[in-house]
Protein backbone atom coordinates (compact mmCIF):
# COMPACT_ATOMS: atom_id res chain seq x y z
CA UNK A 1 3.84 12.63 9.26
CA UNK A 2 2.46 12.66 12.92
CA UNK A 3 4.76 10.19 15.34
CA UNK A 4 3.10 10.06 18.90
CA UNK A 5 5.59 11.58 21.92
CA UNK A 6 3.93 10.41 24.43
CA UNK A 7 3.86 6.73 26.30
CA UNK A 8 1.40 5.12 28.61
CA UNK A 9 3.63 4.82 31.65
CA UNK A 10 5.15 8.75 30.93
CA UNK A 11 8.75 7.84 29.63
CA UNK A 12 9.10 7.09 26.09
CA UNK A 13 11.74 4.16 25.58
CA UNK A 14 14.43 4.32 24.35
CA UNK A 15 14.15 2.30 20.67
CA UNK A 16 11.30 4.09 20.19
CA UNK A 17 12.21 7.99 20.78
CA UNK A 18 14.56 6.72 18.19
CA UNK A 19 12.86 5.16 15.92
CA UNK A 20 10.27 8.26 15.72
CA UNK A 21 13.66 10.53 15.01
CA UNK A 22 14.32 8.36 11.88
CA UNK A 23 10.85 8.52 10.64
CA UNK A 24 10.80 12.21 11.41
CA UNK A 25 14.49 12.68 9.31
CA UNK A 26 13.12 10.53 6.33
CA UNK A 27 9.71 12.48 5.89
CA UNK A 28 12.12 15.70 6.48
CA UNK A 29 14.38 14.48 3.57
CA UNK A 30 16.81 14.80 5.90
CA UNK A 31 19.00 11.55 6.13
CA UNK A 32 21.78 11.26 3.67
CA UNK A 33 21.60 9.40 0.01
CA UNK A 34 22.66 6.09 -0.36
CA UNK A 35 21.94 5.88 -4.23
CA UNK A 36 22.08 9.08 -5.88
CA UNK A 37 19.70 9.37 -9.19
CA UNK A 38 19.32 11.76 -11.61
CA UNK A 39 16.65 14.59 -10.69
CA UNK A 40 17.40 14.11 -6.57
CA UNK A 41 18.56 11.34 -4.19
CA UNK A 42 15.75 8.52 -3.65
CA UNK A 43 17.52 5.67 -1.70
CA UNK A 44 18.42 5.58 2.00
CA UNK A 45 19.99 3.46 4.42
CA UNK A 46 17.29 1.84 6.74
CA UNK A 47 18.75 0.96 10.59
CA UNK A 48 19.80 -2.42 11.16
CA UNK A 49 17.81 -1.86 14.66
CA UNK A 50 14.43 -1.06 12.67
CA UNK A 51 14.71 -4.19 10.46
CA UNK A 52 12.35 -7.14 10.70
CA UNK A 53 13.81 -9.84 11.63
CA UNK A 54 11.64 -12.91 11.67
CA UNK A 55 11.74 -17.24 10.48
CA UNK A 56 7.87 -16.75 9.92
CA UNK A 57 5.92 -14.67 8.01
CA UNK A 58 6.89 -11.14 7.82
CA UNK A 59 3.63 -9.98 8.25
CA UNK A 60 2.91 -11.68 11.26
CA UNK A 61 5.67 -10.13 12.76
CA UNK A 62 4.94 -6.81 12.35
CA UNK A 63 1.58 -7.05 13.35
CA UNK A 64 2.47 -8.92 16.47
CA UNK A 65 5.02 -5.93 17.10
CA UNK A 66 2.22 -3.56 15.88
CA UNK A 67 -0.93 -4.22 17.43
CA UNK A 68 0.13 -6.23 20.53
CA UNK A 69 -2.75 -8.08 22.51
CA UNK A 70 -4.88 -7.27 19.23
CA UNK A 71 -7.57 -9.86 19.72
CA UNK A 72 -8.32 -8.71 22.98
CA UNK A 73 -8.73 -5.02 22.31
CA UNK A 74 -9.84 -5.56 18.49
CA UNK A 75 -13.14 -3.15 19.81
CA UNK A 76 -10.67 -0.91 21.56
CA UNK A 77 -11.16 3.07 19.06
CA UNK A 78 -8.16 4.27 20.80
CA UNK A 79 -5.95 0.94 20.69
CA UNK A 80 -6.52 1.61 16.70
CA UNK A 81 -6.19 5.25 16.39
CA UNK A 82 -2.19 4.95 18.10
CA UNK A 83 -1.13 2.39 15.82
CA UNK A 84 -0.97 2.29 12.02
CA UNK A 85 1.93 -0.22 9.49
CA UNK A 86 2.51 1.72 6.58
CA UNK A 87 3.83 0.34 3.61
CA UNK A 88 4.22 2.15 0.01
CA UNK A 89 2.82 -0.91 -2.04
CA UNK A 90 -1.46 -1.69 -2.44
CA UNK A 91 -0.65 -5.50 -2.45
CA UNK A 92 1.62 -5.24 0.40
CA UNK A 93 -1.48 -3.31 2.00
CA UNK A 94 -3.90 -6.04 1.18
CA UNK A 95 -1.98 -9.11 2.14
CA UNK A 96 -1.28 -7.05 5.97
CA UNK A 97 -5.27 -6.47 5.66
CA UNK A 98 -5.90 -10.16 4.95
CA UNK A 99 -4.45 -11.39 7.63
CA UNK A 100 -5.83 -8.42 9.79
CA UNK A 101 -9.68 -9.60 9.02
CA UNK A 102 -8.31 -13.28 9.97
CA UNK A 103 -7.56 -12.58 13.09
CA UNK A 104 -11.20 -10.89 13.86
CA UNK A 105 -13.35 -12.82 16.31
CA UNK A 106 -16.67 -13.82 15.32
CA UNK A 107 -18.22 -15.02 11.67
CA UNK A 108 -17.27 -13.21 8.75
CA UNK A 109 -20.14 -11.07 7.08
CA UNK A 110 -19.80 -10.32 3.50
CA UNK A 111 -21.71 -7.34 2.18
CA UNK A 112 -22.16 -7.39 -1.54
CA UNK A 113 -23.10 -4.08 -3.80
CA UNK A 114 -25.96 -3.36 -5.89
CA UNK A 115 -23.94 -4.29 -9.31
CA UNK A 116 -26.40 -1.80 -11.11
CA UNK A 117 -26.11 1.55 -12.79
CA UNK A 118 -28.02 4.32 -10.65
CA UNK A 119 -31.56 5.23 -13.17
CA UNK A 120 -31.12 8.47 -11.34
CA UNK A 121 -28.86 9.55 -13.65
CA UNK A 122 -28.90 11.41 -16.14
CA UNK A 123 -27.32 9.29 -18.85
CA UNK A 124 -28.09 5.63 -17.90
CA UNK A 125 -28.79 4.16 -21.58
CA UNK A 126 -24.68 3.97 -22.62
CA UNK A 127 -23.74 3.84 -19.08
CA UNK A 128 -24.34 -0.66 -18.49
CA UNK A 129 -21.91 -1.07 -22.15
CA UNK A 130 -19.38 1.19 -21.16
CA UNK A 131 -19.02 -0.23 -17.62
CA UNK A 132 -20.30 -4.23 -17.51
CA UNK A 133 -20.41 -5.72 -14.51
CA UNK A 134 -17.23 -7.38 -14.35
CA UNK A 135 -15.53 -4.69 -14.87
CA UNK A 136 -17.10 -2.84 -12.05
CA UNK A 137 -15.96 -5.94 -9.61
CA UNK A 138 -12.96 -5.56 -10.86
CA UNK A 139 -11.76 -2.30 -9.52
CA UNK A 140 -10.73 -2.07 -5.90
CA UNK A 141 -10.68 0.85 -4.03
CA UNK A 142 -8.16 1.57 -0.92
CA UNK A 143 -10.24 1.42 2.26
CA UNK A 144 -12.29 -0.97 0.94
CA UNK A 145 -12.25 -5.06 0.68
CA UNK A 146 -11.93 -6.08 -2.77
CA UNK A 147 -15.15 -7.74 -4.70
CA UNK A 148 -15.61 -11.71 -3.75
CA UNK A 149 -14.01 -13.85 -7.05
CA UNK A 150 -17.42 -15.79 -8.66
């Protein structure tokens, strides 16, 4: 896990030297087990300090704690590259993404695939039964938007 040690105005404050400790203990497997299971301990106390604690949407929060002045430095590389929400769960991931392309200035563009078997291949005749379609926009893929609904 990489946790920046560095600040913009040269000290690092407080809350968050400390915050990049925990992280640093919990990918270290180093903070003591609050729920022991069977094969090794899996549950651990999280900080009251490090909780969110928000009225509105939980995801708003974090982002707005996140990515602070986001819409004005949504073209910044480096803004991006220091900042990253991590969360264990794909849906959790998509909802925070969701809201993420809502914020983005300008018109959304929607870039649909080809929805067709490459002929290049070797093996094309069973290939369109065994994967209709559907099916195809179906699947979603991390990194990527999932298909439009029809």
């Amino acid at each position: 896990m990489r946790v920046n040690e560095y600040a913009c105005n040269g000290e690092i404050d407080n809350r968050k030297q400390d915050f990049n400790r925990w992280v640093l203990a919990v990918g270290d497997g180093k903070l003591p087990a609050k729920k022991e299971s069977k094969d090794e301990p899996t549950w651990i106390e999280i900080p009251k300090e490090f909780l969110i604690k928000s009225r509105t949407s939980l995801i708003e929060q974090i982002v707005a704690k996140t990515y602070t002045d986001f819409t004005l430095r949504q073209d910044d590389d480096e803004y991006h590259t220091e900042r990253a929400i991590l969360t264990p769960r794909n849906d959790n991931a998509d909802a925070i993404n969701e809201y993420m392309f809502k914020k983005l200035g300008g018109p959304p563009v929607t870039y649909n695939s080809a929805n067709k078997i490459c002929k290049a291949s070797t093996d094309t005749a069973d290939q369109h039964d065994l994967y209709p379609v559907e099916f195809l926009n179906s699947l979603n893929f991390q990194r990527m938007p999932p298909m439009p609904s029809a």
